[in-house]
Protein backbone atom coordinates (compact mmCIF):
# COMPACT_ATOMS: atom_id res chain seq x y z
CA UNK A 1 -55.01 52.30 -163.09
CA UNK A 2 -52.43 53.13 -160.22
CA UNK A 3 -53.17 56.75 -158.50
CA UNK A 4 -49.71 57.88 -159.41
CA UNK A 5 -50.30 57.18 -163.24
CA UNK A 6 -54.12 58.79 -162.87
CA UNK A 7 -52.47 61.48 -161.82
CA UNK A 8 -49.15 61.77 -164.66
CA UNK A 9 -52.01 61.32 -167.20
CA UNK A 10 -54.05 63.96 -165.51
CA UNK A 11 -51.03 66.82 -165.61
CA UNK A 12 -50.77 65.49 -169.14
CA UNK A 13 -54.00 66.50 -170.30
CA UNK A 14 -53.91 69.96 -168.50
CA UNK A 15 -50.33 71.03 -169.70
CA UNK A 16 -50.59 73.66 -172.67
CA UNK A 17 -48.45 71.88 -174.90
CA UNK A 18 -49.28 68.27 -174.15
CA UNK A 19 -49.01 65.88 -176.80
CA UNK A 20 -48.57 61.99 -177.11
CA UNK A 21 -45.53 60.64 -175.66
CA UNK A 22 -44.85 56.76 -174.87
CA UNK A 23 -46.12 54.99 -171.29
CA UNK A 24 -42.74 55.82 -169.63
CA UNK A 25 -44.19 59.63 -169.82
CA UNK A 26 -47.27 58.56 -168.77
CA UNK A 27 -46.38 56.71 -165.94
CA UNK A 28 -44.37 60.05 -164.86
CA UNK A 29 -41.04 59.32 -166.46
CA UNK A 30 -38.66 62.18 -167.11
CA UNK A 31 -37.58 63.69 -170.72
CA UNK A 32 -34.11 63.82 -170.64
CA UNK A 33 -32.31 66.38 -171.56
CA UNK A 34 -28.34 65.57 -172.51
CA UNK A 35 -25.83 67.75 -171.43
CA UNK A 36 -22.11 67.07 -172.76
CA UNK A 37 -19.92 68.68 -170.38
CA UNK A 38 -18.79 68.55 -166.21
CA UNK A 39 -21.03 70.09 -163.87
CA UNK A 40 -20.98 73.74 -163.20
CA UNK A 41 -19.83 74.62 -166.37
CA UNK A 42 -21.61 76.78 -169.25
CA UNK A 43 -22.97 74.76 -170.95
CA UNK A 44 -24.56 72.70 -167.92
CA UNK A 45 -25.46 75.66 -166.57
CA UNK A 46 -27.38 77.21 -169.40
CA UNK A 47 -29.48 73.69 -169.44
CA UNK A 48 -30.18 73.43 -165.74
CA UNK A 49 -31.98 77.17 -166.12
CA UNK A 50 -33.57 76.11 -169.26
CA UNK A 51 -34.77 72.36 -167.93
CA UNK A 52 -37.86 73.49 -165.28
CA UNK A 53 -39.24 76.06 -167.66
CA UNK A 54 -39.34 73.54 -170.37
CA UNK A 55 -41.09 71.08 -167.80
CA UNK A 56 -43.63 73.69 -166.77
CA UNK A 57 -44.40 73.81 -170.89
CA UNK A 58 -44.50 69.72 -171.26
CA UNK A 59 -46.73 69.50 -168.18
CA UNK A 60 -44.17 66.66 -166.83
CA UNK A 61 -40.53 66.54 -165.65
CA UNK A 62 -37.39 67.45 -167.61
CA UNK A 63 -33.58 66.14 -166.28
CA UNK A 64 -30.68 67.40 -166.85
CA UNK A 65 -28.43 64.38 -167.16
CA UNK A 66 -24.34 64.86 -168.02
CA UNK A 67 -22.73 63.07 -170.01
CA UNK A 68 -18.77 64.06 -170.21
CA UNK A 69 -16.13 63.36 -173.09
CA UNK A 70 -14.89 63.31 -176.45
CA UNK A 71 -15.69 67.15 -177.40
CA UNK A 72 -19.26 66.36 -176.52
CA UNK A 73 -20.01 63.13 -178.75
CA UNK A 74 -20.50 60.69 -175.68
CA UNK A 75 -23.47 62.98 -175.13
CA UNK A 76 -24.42 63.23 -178.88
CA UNK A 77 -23.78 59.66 -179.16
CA UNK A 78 -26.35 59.10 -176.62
CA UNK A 79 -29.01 61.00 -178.09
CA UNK A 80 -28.68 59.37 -181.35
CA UNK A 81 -28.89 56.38 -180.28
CA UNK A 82 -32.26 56.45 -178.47
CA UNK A 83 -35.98 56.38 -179.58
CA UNK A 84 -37.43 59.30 -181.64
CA UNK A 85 -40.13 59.52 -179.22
CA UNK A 86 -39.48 62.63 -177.31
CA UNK A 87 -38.16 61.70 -174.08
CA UNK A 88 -34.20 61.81 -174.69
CA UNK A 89 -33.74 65.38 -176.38
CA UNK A 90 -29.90 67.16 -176.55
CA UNK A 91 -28.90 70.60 -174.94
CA UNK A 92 -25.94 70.70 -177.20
CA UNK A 93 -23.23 74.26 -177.45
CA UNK A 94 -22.52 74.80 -180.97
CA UNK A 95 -18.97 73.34 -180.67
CA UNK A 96 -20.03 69.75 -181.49
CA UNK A 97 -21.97 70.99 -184.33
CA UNK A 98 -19.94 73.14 -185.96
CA UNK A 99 -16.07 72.45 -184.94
CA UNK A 100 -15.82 68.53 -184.17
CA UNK A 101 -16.49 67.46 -187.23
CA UNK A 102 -14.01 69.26 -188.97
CA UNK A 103 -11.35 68.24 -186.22
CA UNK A 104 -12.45 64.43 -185.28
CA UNK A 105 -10.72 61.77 -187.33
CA UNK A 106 -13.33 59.46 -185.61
CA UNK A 107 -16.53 61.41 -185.21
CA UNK A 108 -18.85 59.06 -184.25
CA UNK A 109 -22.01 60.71 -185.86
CA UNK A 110 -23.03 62.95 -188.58
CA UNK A 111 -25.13 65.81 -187.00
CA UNK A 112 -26.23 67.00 -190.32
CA UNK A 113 -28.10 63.26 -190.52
CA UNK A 114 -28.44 61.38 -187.51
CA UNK A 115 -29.75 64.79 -185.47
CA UNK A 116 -33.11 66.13 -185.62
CA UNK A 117 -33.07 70.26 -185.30
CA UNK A 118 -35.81 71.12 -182.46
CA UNK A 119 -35.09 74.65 -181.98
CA UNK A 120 -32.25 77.44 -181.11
CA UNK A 121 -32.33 78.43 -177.49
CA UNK A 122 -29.39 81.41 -177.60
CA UNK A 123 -26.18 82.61 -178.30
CA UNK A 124 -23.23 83.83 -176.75
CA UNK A 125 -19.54 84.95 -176.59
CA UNK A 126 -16.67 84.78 -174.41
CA UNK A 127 -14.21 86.98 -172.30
CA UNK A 128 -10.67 85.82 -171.88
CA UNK A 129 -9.96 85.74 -168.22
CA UNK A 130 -6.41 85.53 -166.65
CA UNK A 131 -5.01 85.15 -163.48
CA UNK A 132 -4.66 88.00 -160.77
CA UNK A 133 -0.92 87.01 -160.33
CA UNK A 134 -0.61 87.91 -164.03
CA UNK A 135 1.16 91.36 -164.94
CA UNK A 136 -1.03 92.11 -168.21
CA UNK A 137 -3.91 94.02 -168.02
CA UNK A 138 -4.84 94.59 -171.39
CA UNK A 139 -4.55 92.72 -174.89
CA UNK A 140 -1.91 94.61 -176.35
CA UNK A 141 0.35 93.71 -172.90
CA UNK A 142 -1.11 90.15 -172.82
CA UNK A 143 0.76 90.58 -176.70
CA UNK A 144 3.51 92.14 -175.64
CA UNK A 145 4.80 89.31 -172.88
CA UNK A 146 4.04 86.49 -174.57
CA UNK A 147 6.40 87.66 -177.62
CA UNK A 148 8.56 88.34 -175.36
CA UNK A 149 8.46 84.79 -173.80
CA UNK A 150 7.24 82.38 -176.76
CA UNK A 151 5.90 79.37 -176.19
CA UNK A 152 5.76 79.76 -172.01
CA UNK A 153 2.39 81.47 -171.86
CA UNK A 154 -0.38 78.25 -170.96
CA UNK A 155 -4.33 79.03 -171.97
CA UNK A 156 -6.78 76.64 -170.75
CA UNK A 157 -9.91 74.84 -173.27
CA UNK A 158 -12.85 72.26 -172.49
CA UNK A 159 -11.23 70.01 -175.15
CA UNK A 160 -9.01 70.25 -178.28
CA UNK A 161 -11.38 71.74 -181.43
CA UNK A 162 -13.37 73.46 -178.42
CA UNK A 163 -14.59 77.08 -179.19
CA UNK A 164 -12.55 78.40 -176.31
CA UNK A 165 -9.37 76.37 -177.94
CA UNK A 166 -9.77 78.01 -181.14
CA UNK A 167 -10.97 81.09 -180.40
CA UNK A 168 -7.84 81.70 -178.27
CA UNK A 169 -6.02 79.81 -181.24
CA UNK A 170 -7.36 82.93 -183.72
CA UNK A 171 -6.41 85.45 -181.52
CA UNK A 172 -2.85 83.77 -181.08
CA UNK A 173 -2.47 83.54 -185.08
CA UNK A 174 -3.63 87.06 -185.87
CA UNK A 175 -1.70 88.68 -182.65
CA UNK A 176 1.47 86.80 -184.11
CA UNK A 177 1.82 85.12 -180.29
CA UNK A 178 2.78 81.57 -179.33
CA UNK A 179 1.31 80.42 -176.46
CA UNK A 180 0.69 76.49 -175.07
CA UNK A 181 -2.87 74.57 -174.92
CA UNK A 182 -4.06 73.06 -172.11
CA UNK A 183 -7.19 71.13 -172.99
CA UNK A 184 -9.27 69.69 -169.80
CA UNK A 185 -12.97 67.83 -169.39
CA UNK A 186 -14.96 71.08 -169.54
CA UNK A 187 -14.30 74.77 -169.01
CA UNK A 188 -15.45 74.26 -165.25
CA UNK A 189 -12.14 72.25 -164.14
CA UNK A 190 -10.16 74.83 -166.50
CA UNK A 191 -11.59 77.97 -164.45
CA UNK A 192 -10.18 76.24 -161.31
CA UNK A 193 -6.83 76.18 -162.63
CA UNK A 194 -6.88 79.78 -163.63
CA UNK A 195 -7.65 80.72 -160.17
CA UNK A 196 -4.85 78.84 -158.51
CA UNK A 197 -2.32 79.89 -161.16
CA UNK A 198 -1.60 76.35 -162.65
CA UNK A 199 -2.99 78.56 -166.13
CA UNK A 200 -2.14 81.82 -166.90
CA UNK A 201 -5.47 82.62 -169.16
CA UNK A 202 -8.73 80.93 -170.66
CA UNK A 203 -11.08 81.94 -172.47
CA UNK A 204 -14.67 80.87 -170.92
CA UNK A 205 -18.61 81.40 -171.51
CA UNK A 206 -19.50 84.86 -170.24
CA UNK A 207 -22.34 83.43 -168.60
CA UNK A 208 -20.33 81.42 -166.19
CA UNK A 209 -16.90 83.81 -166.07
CA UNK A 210 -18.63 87.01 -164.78
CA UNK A 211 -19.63 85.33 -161.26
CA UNK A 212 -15.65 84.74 -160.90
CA UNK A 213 -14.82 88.25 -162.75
CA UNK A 214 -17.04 89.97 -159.90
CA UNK A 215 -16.18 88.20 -156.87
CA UNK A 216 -12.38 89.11 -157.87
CA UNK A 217 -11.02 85.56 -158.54
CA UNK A 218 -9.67 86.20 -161.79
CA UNK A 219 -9.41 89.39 -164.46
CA UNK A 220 -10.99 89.73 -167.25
CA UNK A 221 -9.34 91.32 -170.23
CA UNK A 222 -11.23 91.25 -173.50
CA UNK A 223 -14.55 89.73 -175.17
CA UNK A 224 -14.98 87.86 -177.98
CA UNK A 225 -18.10 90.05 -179.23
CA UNK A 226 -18.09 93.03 -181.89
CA UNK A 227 -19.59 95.25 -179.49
CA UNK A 228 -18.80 95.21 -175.54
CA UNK A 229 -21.36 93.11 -173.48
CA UNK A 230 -23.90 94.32 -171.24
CA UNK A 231 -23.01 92.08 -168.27
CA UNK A 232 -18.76 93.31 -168.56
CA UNK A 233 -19.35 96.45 -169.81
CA UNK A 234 -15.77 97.82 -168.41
CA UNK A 235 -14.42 94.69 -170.66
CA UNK A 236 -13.35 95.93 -173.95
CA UNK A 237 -13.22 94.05 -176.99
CA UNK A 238 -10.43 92.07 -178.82
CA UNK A 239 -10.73 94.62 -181.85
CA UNK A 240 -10.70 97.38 -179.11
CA UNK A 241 -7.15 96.38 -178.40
CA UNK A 242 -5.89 98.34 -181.70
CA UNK A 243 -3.84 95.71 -183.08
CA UNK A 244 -3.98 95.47 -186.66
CA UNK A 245 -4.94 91.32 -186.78
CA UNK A 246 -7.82 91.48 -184.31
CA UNK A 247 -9.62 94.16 -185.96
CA UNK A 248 -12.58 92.53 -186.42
CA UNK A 249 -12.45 89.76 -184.22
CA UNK A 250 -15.69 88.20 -184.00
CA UNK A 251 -15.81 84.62 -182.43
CA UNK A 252 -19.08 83.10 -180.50
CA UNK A 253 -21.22 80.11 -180.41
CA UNK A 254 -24.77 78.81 -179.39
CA UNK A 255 -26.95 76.69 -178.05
CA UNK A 256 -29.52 74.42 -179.50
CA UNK A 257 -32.20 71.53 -178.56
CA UNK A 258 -32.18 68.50 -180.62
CA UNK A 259 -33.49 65.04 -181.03
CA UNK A 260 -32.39 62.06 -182.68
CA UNK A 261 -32.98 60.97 -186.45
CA UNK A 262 -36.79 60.12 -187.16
CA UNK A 263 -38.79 61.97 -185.00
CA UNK A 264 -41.97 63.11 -186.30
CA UNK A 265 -42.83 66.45 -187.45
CA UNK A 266 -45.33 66.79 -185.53
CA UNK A 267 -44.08 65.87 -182.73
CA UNK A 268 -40.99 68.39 -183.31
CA UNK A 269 -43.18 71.36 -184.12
CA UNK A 270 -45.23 70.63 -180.57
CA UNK A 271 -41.41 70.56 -178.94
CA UNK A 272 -40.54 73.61 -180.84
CA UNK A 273 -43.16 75.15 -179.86
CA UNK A 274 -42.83 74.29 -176.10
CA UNK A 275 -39.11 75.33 -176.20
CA UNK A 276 -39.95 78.43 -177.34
CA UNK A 277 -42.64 79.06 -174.91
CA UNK A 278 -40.52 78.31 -172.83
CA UNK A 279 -37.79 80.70 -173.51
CA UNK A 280 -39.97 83.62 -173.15
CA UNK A 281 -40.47 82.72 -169.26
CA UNK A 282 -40.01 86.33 -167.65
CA UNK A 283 -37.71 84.71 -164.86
CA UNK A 284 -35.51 82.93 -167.55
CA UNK A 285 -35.24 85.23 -169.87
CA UNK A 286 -33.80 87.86 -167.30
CA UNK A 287 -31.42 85.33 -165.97
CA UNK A 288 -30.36 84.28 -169.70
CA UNK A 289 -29.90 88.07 -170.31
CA UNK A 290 -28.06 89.49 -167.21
CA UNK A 291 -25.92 85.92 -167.59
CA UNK A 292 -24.68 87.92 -171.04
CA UNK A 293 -26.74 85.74 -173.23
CA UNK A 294 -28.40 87.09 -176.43
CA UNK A 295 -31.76 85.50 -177.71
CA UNK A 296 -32.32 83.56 -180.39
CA UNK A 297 -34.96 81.56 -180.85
CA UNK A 298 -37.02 80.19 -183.14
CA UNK A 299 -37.76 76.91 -186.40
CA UNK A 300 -35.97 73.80 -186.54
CA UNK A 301 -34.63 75.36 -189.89
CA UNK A 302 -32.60 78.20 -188.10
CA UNK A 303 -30.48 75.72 -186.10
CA UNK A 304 -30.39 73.56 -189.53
CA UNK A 305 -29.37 76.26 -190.80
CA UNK A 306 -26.51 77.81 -188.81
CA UNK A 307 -25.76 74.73 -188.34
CA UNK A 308 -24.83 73.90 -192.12
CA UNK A 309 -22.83 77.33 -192.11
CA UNK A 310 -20.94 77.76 -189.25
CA UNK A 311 -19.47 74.19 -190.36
CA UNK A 312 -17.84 75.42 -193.37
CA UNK A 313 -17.02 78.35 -191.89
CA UNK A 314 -14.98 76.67 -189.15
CA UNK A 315 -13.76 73.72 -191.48
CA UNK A 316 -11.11 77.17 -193.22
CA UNK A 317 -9.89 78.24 -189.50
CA UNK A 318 -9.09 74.10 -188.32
CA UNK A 319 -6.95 73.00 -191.10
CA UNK A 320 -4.42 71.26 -189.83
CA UNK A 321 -5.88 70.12 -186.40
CA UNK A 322 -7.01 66.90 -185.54
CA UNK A 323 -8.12 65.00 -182.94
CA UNK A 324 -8.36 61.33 -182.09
């Protein structure tokens, strides 16, 4: 046996959550882990924090590898396509889950059947951040110039049926606003434009939005949350604005590990339980939290299960929007 494979089967046998993977593992392979949107944004953020803690679990390497496009299905796609063994797994955002396939008129999987549910990793919110050119400083001005100029105000998304699209959509509809959607490859490129004025507003991951709130490159006027967040706690809330149609405004999302359709269940209850381990890492779980991150963790069920419910939920706010 090769020294390099002695030594892959070695770290194998030593890591605390080892189990039996194919030879590609063995002969010191990666798992992959799928990410579905551009470098540097939330999403591929939250996974490149999340891959060496789950590696230190396997007792092997994780990768982070992106694949961009289509709300997310390219990377989907991918996962469901490959071997139930293990090594491909999906760092999916809720979006994909939840919104796409209410809005796709060619989604090209069902992730109630052709996904297997691993475990939740966390959840979050967003803060709608405008330009510093921008004469608004709260909601109830953002309100009161974009009535008073329909239609010219421009908000950024990562992709039409995004959370970000339709979250800003809500507020829109229940502020009695018009505004114009700009829908880009990922919240990362959309930040870029908010910066250099090309956008007035998006609304993006807290996570990734309070690095550019604090260095001074945009402002931030209002989170998505009930409550204010820990990380922006000078942010107010929508329903903080006092406007009768945002009372209540309550619009967030998640993140979740999954697999592709067969896997074993043992096999997913040794993942789960690595994932998990993982996740209560001292180093990540301060960097998840001062990110603006909540926990949640746990079964395979729970994601299943939010899944299932945050589908119908958003399938009553997308009528009417489609895309190809």
């Amino acid at each position: 046996m090769p020294a390099s494979r002695r030594l892959a089967t070695a770290a194998l046998a030593l890591a605390p959550f080892a189990f039996a993977l194919p030879a590609a593992a063995q002969d010191g392979q990666p798992v992959r882990l799928i990410v579905g949107y551009a470098a540097g944004g939330p999403v591929d953020q939250g996974a490149r924090l999340f891959a060496p803690a789950l590696s230190k679990e396997l007792g092997m390497p994780v990768m982070v590898e992106n694949k961009t496009g289509a709300n997310a299905t390219i990377a989907g796609s991918e996962v469901v396509r490959s071997k139930p063994d293990g090594m491909t797994l999906w760092f999916a955002a809720s979006p994909t889950i939840t919104i796409s396939p209410n809005v796709m008129t060619k989604m090209p999987f069902d992730p109630a059947k052709d996904l297997t549910p691993v475990a939740p990793i966390l959840s979050y919110y967003n803060v709608l951040v405008v330009n510093n050119n921008e004469p608004y400083k709260s909601v109830r001005e953002l309100v009161a110039t974009a009535k008073s100029n329909p239609g010219k105000l421009a908000y950024g998304s990562a992709g039409v049926g995004g959370s970000n699209h339709l979250g800003a959509l809500l507020f829109a509809k229940r502020s009695g606003i018009e505004m114009n959607h700009i829908p880009y490859k990922g919240n990362a490129p959309a930040m870029t434009d908010v910066i250099g004025g090309q956008l007035n507003m998006m609304l993006d991951i807290i996570s990734t939005a309070s690095a550019y709130i604090h260095s001074g490159k945009v402002r931030a006027i209002a989170v998505t949350s009930p409550q204010r967040n820990a990380s922006l706690p000078d942010v107010p809330t929508f329903a903080e604005s006092g406007i009768d149609g945002l009372k209540g405004f309550d619009v967030g999302g998640w993140y979740g590990v999954y697999g592709p359709k067969g896997m074993s269940p043992e096999l997913v209850a040794k993942l789960n339980k690595a994932v998990n381990a993982a996740l209560q890492q001292p180093d990540l779980k301060k960097r998840y939290k001062e990110l603006g991150y909540d926990e949640w963790t746990g079964a395979p069920q729970k994601l299943a299960e939010r899944g299932a419910q945050e589908r119908a939920m958003w399938a009553t706010v997308t009528q009417g929007i489609t895309v190809d």
